[in-house]
Protein backbone atom coordinates (compact mmCIF):
# COMPACT_ATOMS: atom_id res chain seq x y z
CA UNK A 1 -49.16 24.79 -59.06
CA UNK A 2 -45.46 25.23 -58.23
CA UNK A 3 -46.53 24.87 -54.17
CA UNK A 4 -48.00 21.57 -54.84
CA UNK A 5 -45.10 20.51 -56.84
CA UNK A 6 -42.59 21.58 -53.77
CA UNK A 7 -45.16 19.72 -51.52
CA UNK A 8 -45.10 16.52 -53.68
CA UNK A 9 -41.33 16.75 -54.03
CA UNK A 10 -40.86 17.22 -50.22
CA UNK A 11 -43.31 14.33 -49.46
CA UNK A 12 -41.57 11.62 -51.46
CA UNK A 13 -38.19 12.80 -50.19
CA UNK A 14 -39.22 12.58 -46.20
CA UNK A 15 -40.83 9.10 -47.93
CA UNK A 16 -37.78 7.80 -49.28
CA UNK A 17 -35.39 9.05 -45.97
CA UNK A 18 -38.03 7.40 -43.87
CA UNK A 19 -37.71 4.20 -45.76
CA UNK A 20 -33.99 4.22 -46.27
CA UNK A 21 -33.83 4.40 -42.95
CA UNK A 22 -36.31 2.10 -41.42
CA UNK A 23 -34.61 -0.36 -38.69
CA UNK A 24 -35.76 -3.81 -38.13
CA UNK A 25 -35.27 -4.69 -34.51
CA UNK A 26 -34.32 -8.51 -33.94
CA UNK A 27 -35.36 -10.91 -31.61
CA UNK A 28 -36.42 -14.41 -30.62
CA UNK A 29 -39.58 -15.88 -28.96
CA UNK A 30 -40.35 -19.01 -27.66
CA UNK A 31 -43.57 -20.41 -26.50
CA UNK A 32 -43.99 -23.24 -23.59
CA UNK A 33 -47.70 -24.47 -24.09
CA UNK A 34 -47.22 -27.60 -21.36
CA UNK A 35 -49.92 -26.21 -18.96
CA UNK A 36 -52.42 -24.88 -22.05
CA UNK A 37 -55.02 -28.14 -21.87
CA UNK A 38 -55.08 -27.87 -17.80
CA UNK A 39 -55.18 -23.91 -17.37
CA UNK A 40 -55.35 -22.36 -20.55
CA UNK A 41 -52.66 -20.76 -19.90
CA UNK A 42 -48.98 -20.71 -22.18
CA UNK A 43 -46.07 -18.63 -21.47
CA UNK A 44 -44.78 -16.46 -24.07
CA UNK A 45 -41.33 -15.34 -23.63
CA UNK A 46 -39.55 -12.69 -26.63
CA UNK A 47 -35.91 -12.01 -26.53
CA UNK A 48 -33.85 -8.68 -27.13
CA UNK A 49 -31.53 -10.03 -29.62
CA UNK A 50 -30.98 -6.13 -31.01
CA UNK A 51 -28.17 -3.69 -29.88
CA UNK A 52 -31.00 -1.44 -29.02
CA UNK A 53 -33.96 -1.72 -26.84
CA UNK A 54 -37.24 -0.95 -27.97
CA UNK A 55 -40.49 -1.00 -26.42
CA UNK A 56 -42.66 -4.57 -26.11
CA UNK A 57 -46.34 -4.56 -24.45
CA UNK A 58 -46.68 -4.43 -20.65
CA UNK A 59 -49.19 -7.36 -21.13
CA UNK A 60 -50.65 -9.50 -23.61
CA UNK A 61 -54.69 -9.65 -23.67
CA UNK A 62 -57.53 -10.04 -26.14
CA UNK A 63 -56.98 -5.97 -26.53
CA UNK A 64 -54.07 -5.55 -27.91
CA UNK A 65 -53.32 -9.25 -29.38
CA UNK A 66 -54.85 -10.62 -32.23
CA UNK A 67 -55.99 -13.99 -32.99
CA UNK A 68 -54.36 -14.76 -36.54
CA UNK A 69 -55.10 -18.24 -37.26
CA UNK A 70 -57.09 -20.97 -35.87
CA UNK A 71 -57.06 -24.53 -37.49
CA UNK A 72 -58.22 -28.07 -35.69
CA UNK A 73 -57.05 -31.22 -36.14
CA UNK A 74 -59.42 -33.60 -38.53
CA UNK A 75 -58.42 -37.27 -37.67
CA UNK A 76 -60.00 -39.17 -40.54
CA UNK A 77 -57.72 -36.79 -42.97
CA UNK A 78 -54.85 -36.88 -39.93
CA UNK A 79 -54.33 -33.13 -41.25
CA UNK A 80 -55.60 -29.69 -39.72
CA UNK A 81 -57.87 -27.66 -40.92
CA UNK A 82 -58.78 -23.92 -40.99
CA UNK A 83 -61.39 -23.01 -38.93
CA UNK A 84 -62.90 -19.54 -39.90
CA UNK A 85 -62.69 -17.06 -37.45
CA UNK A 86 -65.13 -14.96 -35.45
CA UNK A 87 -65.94 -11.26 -36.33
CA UNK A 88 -66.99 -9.84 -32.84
CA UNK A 89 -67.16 -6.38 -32.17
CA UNK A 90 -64.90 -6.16 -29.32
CA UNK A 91 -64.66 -2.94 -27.36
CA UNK A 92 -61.10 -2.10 -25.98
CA UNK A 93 -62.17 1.72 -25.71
CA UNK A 94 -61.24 2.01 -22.35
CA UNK A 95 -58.16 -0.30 -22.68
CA UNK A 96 -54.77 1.58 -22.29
CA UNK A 97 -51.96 -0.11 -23.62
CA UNK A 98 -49.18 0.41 -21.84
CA UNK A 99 -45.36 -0.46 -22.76
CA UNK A 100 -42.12 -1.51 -21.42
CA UNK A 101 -38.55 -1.35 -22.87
CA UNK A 102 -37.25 -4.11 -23.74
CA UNK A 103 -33.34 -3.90 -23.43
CA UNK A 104 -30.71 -5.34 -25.46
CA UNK A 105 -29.77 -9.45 -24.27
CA UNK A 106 -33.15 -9.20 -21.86
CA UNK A 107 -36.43 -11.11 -22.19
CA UNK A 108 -39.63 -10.74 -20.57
CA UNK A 109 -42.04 -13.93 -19.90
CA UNK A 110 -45.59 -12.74 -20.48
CA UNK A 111 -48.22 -15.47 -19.65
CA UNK A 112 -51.05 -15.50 -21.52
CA UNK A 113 -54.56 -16.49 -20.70
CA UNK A 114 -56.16 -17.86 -24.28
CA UNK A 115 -58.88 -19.41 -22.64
CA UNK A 116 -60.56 -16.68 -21.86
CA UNK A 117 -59.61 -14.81 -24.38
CA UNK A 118 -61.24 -17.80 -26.43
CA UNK A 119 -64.38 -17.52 -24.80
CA UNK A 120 -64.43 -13.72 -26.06
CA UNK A 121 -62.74 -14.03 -29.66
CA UNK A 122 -64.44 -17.38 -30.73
CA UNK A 123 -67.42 -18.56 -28.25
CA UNK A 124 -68.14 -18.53 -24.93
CA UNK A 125 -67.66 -22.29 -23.91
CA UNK A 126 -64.93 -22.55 -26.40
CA UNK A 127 -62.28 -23.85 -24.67
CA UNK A 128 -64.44 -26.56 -22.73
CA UNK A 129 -65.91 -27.82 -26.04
CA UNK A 130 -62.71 -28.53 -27.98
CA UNK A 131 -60.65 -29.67 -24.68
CA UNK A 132 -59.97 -33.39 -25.93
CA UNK A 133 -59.60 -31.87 -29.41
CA UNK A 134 -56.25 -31.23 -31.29
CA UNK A 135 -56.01 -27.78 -32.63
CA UNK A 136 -53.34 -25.23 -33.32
CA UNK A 137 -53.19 -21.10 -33.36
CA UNK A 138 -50.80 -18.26 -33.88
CA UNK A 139 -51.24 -15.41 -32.42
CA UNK A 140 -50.13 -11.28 -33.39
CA UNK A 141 -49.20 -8.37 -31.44
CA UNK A 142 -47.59 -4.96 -32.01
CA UNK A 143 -43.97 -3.95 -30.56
CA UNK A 144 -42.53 -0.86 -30.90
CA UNK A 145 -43.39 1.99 -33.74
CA UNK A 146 -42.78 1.34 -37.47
CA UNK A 147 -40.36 4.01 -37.48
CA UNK A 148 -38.41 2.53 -35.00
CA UNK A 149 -38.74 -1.35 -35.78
CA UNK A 150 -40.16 -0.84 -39.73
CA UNK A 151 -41.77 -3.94 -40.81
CA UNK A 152 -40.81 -6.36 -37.50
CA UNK A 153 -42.71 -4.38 -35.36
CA UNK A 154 -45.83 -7.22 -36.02
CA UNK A 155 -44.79 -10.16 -33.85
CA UNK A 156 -46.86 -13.48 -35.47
CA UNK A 157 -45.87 -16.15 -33.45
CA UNK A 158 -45.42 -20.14 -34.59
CA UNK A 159 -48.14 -22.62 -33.84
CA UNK A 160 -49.07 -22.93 -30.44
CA UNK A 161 -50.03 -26.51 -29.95
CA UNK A 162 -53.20 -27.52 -27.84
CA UNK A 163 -53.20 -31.45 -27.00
């Protein structure tokens, strides 16, 4: 009994250091969507705005990003509206995620292809079908560890506009 009691104690402590300490790392991202009805294709650029660099995805894909929310734009209520979102059984297996450092007061410009990654999150023809149609998505990815970023290391971008 007194081991698990040392254990318990030790594991709340390392929880409570691990918390205490927990850095956020800081930074800015803006998203040019001019090109996204032609190609299907925005640019995605995130800023260092940290004293520290930490480390940001090599690239951006349908593997390591994840489609957060999806809403289209219903004239007659001139509003959007949610659409619900595929569950597809995507296999990344093979998919290795590599990672750069970002350094402090740099930015890297990733360009990412949603129409195609469209056509594998949502349907096939997708993009095609809703190409004179309004509609709006964010999107999610991971950045560096927990430990080192704690609870920024989920970047959710803003709306990215489509027409």
């Amino acid at each position: 009994m007194e081991f698990k009691m040392k254990k318990l104690f030790s594991f709340i402590i390392f929880m409570i250091y691990s918390s205490s300490f927990a850095q956020n790392c800081t930074y800015q991202v803006a998203i040019n969507s001019e090109n996204l009805k032609g190609t299907g294709k925005f640019k995605l650029t995130i800023k260092n705005t940290d004293s520290q660099s930490f480390k940001i995805p090599k690239k951006i894909n349908l593997c390591n990003m994840r489609l957060i929310d999806l809403e289209m734009y219903n004239e007659s209520k001139k509003s959007f509206e949610k659409i619900n979102l595929a569950k597809k059984d995507i296999d990344c297996f093979d998919f290795k995620d590599k990672s750069i450092k970002l350094k402090p007061a740099k930015a890297n410009i990733y360009t990412v292809d949603i129409k195609s990654d469209l056509a594998v999150l949502q349907s096939t023809d997708f993009f095609e079908t809703f190409n004179d149609r309004k509609y709006r998505f964010k999107i999610s990815f991971p950045l560096d560890s927990y430990a080192r970023c704690g609870e920024s290391n989920k970047l959710i971008t803003d709306w990215v506009y489509k027409n």
